[in-house]
C-alpha atoms as a PDB file:
ATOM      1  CA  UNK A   1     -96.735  26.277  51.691  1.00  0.00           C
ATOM      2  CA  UNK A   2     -99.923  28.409  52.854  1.00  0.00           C
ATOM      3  CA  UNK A   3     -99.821  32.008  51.105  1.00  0.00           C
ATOM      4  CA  UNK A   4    -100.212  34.560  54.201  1.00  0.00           C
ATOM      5  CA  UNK A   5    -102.981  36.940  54.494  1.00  0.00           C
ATOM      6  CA  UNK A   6    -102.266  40.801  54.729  1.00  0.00           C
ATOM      7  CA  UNK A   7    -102.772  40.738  58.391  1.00  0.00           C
ATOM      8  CA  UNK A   8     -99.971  38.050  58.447  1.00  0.00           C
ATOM      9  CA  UNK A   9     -97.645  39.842  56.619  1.00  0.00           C
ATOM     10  CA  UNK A  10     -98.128  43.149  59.351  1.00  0.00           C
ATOM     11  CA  UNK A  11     -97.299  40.926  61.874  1.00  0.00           C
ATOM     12  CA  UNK A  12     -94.124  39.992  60.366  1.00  0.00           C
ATOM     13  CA  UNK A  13     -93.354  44.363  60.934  1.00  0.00           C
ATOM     14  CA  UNK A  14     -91.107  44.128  58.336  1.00  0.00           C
ATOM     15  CA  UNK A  15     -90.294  47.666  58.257  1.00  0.00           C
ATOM     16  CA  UNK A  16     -87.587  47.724  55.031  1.00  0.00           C
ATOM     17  CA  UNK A  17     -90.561  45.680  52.744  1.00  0.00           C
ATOM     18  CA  UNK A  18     -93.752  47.110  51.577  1.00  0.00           C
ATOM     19  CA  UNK A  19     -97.026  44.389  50.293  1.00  0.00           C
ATOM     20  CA  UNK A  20     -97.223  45.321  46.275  1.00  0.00           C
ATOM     21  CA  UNK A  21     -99.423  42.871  44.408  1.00  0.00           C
ATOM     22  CA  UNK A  22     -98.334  39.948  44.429  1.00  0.00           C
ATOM     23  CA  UNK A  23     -95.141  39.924  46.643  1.00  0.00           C
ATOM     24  CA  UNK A  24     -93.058  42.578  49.231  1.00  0.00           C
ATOM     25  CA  UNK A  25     -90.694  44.327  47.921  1.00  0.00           C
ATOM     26  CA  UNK A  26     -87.980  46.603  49.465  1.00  0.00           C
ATOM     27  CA  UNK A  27     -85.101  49.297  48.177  1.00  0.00           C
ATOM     28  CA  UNK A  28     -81.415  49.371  48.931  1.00  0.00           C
ATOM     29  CA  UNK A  29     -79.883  52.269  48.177  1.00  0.00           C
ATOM     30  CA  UNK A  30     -75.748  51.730  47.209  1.00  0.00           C
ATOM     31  CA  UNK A  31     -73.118  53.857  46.211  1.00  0.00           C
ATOM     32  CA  UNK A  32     -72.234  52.562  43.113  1.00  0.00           C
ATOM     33  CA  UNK A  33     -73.039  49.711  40.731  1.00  0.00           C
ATOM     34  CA  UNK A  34     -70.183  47.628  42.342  1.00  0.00           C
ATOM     35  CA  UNK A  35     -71.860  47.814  45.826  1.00  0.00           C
ATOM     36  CA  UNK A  36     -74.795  46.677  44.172  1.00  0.00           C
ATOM     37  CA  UNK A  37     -73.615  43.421  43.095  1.00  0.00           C
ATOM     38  CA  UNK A  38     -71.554  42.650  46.031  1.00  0.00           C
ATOM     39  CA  UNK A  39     -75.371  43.393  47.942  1.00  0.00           C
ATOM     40  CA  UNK A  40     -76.586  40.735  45.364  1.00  0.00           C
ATOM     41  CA  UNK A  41     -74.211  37.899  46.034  1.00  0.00           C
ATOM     42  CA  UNK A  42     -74.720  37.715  49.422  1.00  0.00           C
ATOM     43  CA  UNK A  43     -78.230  38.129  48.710  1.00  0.00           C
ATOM     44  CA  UNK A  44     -77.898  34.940  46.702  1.00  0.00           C
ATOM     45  CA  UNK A  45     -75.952  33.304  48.591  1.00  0.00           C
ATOM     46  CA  UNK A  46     -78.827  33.310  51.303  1.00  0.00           C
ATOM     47  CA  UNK A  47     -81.057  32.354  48.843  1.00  0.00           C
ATOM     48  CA  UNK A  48     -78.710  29.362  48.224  1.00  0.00           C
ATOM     49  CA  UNK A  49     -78.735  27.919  51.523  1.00  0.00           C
ATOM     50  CA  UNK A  50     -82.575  27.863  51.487  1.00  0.00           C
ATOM     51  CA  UNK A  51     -83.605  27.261  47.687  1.00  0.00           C
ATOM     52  CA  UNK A  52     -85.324  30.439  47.377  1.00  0.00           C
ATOM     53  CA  UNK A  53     -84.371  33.614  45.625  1.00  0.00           C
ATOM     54  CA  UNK A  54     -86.031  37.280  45.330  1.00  0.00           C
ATOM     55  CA  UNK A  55     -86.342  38.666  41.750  1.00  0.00           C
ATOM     56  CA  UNK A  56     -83.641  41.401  41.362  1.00  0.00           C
ATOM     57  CA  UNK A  57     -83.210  44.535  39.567  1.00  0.00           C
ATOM     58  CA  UNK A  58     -79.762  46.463  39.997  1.00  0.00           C
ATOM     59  CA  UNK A  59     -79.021  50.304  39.385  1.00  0.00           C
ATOM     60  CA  UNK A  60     -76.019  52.214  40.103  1.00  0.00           C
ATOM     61  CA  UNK A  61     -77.511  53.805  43.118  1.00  0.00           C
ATOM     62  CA  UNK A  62     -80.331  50.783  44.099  1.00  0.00           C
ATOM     63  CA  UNK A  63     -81.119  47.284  44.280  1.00  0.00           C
ATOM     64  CA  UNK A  64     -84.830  46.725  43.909  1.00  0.00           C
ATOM     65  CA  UNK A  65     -86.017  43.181  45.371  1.00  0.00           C
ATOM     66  CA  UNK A  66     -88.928  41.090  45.389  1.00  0.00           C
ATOM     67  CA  UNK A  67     -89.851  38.227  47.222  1.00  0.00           C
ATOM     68  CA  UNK A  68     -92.797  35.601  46.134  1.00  0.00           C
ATOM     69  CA  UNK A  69     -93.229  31.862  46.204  1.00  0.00           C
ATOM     70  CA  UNK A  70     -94.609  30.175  43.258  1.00  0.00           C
ATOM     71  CA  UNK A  71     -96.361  27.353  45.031  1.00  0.00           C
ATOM     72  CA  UNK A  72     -98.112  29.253  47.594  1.00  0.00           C
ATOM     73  CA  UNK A  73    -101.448  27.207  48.463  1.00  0.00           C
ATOM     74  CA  UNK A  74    -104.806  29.627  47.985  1.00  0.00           C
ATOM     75  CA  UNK A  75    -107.957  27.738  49.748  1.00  0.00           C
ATOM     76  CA  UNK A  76    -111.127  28.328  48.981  1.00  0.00           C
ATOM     77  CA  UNK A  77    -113.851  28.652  51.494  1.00  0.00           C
ATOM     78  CA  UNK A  78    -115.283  25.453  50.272  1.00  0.00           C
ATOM     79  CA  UNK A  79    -111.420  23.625  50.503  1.00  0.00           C
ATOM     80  CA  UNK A  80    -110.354  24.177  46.857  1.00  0.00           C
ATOM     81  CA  UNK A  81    -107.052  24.556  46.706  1.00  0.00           C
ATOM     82  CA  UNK A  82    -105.319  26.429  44.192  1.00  0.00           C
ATOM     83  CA  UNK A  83    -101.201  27.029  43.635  1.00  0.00           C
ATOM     84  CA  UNK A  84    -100.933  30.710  43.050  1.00  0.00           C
ATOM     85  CA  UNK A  85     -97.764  33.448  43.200  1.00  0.00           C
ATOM     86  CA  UNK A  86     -98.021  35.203  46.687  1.00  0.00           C
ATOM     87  CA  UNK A  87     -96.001  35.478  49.845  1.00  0.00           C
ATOM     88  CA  UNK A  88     -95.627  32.920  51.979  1.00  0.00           C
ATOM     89  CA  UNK A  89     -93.788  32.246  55.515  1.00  0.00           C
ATOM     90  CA  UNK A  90     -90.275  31.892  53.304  1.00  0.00           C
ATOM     91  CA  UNK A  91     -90.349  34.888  52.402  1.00  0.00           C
ATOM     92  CA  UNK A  92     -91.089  36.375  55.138  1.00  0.00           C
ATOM     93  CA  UNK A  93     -87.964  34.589  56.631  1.00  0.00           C
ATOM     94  CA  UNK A  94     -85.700  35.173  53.835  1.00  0.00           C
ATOM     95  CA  UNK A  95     -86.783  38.916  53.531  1.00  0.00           C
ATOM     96  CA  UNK A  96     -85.630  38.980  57.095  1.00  0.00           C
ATOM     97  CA  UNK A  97     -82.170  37.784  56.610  1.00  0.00           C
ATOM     98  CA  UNK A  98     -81.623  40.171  53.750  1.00  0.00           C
ATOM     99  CA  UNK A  99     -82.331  43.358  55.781  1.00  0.00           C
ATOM    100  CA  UNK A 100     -79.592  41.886  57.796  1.00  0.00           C
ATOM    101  CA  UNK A 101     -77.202  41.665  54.896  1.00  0.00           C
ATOM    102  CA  UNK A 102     -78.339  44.921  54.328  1.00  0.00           C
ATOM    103  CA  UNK A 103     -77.259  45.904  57.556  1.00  0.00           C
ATOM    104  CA  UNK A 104     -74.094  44.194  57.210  1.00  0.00           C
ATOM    105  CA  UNK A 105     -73.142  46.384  53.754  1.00  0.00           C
ATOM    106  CA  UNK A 106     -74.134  49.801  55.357  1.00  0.00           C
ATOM    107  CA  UNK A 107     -77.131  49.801  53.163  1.00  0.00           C
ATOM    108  CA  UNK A 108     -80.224  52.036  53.724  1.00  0.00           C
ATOM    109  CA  UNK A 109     -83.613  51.172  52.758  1.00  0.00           C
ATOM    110  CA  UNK A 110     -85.835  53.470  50.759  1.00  0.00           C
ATOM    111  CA  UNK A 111     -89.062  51.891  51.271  1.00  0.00           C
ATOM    112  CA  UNK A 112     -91.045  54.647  50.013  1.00  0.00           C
ATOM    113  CA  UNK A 113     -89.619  54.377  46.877  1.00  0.00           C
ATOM    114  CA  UNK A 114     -91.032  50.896  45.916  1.00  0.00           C
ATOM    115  CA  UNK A 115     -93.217  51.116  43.336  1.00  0.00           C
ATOM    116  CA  UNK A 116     -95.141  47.846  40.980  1.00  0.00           C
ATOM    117  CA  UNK A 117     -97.445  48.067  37.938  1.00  0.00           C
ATOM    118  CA  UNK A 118     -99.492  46.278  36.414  1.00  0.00           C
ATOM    119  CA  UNK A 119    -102.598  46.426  33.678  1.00  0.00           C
ATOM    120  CA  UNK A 120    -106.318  46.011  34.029  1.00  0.00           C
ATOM    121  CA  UNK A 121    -109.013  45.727  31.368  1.00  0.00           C
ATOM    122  CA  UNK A 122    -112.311  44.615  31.743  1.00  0.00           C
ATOM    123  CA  UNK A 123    -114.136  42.400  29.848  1.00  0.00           C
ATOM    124  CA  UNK A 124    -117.132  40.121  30.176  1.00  0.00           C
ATOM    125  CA  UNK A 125    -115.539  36.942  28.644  1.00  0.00           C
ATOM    126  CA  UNK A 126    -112.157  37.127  29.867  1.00  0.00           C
ATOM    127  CA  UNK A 127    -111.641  33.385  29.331  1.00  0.00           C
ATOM    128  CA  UNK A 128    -111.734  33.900  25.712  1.00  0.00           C
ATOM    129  CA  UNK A 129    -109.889  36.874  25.290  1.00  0.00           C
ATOM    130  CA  UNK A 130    -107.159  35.910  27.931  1.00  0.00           C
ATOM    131  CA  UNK A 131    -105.150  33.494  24.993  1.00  0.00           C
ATOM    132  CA  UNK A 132    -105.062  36.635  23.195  1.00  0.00           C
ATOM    133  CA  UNK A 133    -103.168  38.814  25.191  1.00  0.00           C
ATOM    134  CA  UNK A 134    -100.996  36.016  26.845  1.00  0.00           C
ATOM    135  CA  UNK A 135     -99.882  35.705  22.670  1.00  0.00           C
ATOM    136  CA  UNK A 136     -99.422  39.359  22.690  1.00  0.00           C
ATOM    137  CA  UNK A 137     -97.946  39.859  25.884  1.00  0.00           C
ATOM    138  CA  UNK A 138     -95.800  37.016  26.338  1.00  0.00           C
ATOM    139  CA  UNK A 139     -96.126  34.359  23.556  1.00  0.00           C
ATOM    140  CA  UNK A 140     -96.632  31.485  25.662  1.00  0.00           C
ATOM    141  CA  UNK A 141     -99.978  30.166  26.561  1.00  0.00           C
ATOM    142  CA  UNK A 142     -99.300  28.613  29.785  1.00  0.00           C
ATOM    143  CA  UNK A 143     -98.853  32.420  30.973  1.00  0.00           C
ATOM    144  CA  UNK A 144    -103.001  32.742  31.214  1.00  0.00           C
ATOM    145  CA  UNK A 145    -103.890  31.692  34.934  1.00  0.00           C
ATOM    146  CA  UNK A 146     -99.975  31.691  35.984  1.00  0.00           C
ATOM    147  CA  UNK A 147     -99.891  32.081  39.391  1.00  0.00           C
ATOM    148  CA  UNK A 148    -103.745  32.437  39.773  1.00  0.00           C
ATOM    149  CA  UNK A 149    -106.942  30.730  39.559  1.00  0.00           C
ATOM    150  CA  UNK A 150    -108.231  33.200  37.520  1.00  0.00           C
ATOM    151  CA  UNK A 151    -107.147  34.208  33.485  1.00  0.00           C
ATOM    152  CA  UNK A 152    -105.075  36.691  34.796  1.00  0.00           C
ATOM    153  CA  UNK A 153    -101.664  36.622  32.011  1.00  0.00           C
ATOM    154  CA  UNK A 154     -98.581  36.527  34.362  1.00  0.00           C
ATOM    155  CA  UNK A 155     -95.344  36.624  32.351  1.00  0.00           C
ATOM    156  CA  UNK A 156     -93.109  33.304  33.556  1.00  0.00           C
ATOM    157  CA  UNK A 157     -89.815  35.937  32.164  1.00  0.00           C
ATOM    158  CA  UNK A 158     -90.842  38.904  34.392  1.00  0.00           C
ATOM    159  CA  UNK A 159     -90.756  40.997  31.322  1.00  0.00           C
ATOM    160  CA  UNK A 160     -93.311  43.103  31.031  1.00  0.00           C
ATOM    161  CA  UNK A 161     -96.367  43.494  33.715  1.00  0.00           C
ATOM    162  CA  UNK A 162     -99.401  41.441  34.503  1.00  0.00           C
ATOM    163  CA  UNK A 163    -102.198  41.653  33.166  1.00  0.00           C
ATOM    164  CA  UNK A 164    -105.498  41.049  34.940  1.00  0.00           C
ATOM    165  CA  UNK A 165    -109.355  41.297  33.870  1.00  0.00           C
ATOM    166  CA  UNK A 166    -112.032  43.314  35.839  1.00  0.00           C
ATOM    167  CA  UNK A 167    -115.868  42.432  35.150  1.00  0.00           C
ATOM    168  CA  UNK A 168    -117.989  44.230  32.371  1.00  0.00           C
ATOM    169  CA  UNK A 169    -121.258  43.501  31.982  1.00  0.00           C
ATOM    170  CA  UNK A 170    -122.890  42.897  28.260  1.00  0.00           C
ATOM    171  CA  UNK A 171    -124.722  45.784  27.059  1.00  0.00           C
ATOM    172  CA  UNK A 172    -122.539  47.857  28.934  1.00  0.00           C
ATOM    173  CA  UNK A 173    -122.136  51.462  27.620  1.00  0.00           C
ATOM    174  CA  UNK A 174    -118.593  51.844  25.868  1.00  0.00           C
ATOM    175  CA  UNK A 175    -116.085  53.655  28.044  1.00  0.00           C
ATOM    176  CA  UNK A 176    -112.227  53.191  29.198  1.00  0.00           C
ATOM    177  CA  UNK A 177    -111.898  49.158  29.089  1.00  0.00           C
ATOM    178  CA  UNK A 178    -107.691  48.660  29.676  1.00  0.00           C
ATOM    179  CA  UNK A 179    -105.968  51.154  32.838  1.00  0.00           C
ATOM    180  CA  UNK A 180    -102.664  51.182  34.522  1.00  0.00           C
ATOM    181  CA  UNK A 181    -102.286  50.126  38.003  1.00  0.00           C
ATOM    182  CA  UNK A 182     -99.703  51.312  40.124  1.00  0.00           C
ATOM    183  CA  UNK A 183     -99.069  49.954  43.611  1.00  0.00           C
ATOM    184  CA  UNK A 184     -96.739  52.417  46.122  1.00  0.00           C
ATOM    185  CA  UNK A 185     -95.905  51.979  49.715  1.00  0.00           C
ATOM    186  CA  UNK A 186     -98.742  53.536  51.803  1.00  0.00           C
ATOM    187  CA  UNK A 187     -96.516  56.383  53.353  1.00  0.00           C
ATOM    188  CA  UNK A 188     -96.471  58.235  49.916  1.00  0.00           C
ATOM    189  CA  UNK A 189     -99.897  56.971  48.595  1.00  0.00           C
ATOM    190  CA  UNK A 190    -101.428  61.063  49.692  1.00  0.00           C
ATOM    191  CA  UNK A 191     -98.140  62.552  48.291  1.00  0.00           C
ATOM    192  CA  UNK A 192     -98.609  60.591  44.696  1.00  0.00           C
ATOM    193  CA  UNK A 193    -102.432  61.836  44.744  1.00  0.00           C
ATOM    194  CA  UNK A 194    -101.597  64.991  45.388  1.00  0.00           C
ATOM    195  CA  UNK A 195     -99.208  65.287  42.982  1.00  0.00           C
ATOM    196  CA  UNK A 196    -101.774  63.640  40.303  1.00  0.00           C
ATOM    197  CA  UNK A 197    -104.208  67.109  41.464  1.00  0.00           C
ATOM    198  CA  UNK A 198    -101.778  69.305  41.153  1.00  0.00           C
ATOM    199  CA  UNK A 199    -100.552  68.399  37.233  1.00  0.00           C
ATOM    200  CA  UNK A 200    -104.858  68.604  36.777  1.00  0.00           C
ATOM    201  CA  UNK A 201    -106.203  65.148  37.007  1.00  0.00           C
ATOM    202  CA  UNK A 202    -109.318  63.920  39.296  1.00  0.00           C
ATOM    203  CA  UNK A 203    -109.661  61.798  42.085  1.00  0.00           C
ATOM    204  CA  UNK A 204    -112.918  59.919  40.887  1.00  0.00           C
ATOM    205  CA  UNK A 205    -113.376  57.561  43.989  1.00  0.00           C
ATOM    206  CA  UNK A 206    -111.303  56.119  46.811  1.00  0.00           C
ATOM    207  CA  UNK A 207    -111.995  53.285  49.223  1.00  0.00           C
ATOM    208  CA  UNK A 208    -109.871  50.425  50.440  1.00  0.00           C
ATOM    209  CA  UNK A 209    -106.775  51.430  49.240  1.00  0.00           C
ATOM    210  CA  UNK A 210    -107.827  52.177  45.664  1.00  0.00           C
ATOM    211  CA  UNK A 211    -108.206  55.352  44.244  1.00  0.00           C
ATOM    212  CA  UNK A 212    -108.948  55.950  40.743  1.00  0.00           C
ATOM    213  CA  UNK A 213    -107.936  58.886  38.804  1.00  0.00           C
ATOM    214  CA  UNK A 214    -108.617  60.901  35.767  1.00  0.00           C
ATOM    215  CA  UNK A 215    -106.514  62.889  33.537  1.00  0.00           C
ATOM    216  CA  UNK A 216    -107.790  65.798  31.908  1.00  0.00           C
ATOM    217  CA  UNK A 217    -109.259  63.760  29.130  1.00  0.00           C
ATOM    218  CA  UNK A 218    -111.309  61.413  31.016  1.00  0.00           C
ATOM    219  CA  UNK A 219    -108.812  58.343  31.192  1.00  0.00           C
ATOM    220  CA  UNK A 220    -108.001  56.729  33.866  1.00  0.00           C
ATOM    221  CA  UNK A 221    -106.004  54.803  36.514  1.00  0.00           C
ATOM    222  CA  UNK A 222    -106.117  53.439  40.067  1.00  0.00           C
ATOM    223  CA  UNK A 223    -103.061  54.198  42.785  1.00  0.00           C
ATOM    224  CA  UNK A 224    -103.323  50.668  44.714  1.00  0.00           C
ATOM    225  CA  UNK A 225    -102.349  50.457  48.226  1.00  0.00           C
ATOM    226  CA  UNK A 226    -102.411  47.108  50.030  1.00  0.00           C
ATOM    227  CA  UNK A 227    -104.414  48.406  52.970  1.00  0.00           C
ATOM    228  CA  UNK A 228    -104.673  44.766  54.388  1.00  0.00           C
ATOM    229  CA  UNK A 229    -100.977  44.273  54.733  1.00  0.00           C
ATOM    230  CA  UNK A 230    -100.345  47.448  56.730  1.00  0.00           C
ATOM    231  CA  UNK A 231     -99.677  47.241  60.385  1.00  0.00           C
ATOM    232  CA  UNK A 232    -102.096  49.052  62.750  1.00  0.00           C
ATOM    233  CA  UNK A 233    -100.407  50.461  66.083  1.00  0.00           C
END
């Protein structure tokens, strides 16, 4: 199935489900950890009738859920095709039917609250370093290019967060190489940066939906917005 492009995924208006990375991803709020799983096995049960399921994570006061498909088809501009991890039309449609169970259990959505992170380092080789840190990360090598046609390290077990590689050129002066990325839902993108000024770090640059950041020290990370996959009025 074709993976949608962020102007595809506006048009949806999915207004409970915010475009992190890879997937969307929405909050339920619940009242108590029981709620929560009764949310989750309807949840499933949709998923059931279609053969496709959202990656869950349960609190006692939220379920956090995901939606991807791991054989969405990337094309290149020349035709390549490539299987990669990114949302596709049944997600779209299954994300829909959940904000209707939602509705169904009384639920509230929090999208604001969504949050995903991941890892960045740059490198100028990152097809031989990649193995590395898919041993590290994960300890399975089929992790490097999981989901991607690049050497991005993508953990199969959704344990710990992806890892991706930014260009560095040879030569280049030593400075920060790894940073965190965090993606948040564009309505509190100003409040998060904000917040960053006022504990004393720097905004460094922004454009596009990425801003990078400094702390006091001179480290840094980037507050990710998926600026493509927000609908314009």
């Amino acid at each position: 199935m074709d993976m949608l492009r962020g102007n595809a995924i506006a048009e949806a208006d999915l207004t409970e489900w915010r475009k992190l990375a890879q997937g969307i991803h929405a909050r339920y709020v619940v009242d108590d950890f029981g709620a929560a799983a009764r949310f989750v096995t309807a949840v499933g049960e949709a998923g059931d009738e279609v053969g496709h399921h959202p990656k869950v994570s349960i609190g006692s006061q939220h379920v956090d859920l995901k939606l991807s498909s791991d054989d969405a088809i990337y094309r290149e501009d020349d035709g390549t095709e490539h299987v990669v991890e990114w949302v596709t039309q049944q997600d779209i449609d299954l994300a829909r039917r959940i904000t209707e169970i939602a509705a169904d259990h009384g639920l509230r959505a929090d999208a604001s609250a969504v949050a995903a992170i991941e890892l960045g380092l740059d490198t100028f080789d990152s097809a031989t370093i990649a193995p590395v840190w898919a041993a590290l990360l994960t300890g399975n090598p089929d992790d490097q290019g999981r989901g991607t046609p690049g050497d991005e390290v993508r953990d199969g077990g959704g344990r710990v967060p992806n890892l991706w590689f930014g260009d560095r050129e040879k030569g280049e002066a030593p400075r920060q190489l790894f940073h965190v990325e965090v993606y948040v839902a564009p309505e509190v993108a100003d409040e998060r940066i904000a917040a960053v000024v006022a504990a004393g770090g720097t905004v460094l640059e922004s454009d596009d939906g990425l801003t990078v950041i400094a702390d006091q020290e001179g480290n840094r990370g980037v507050l990710c917005v998926d600026v493509s996959a927000v609908a314009t009025d």
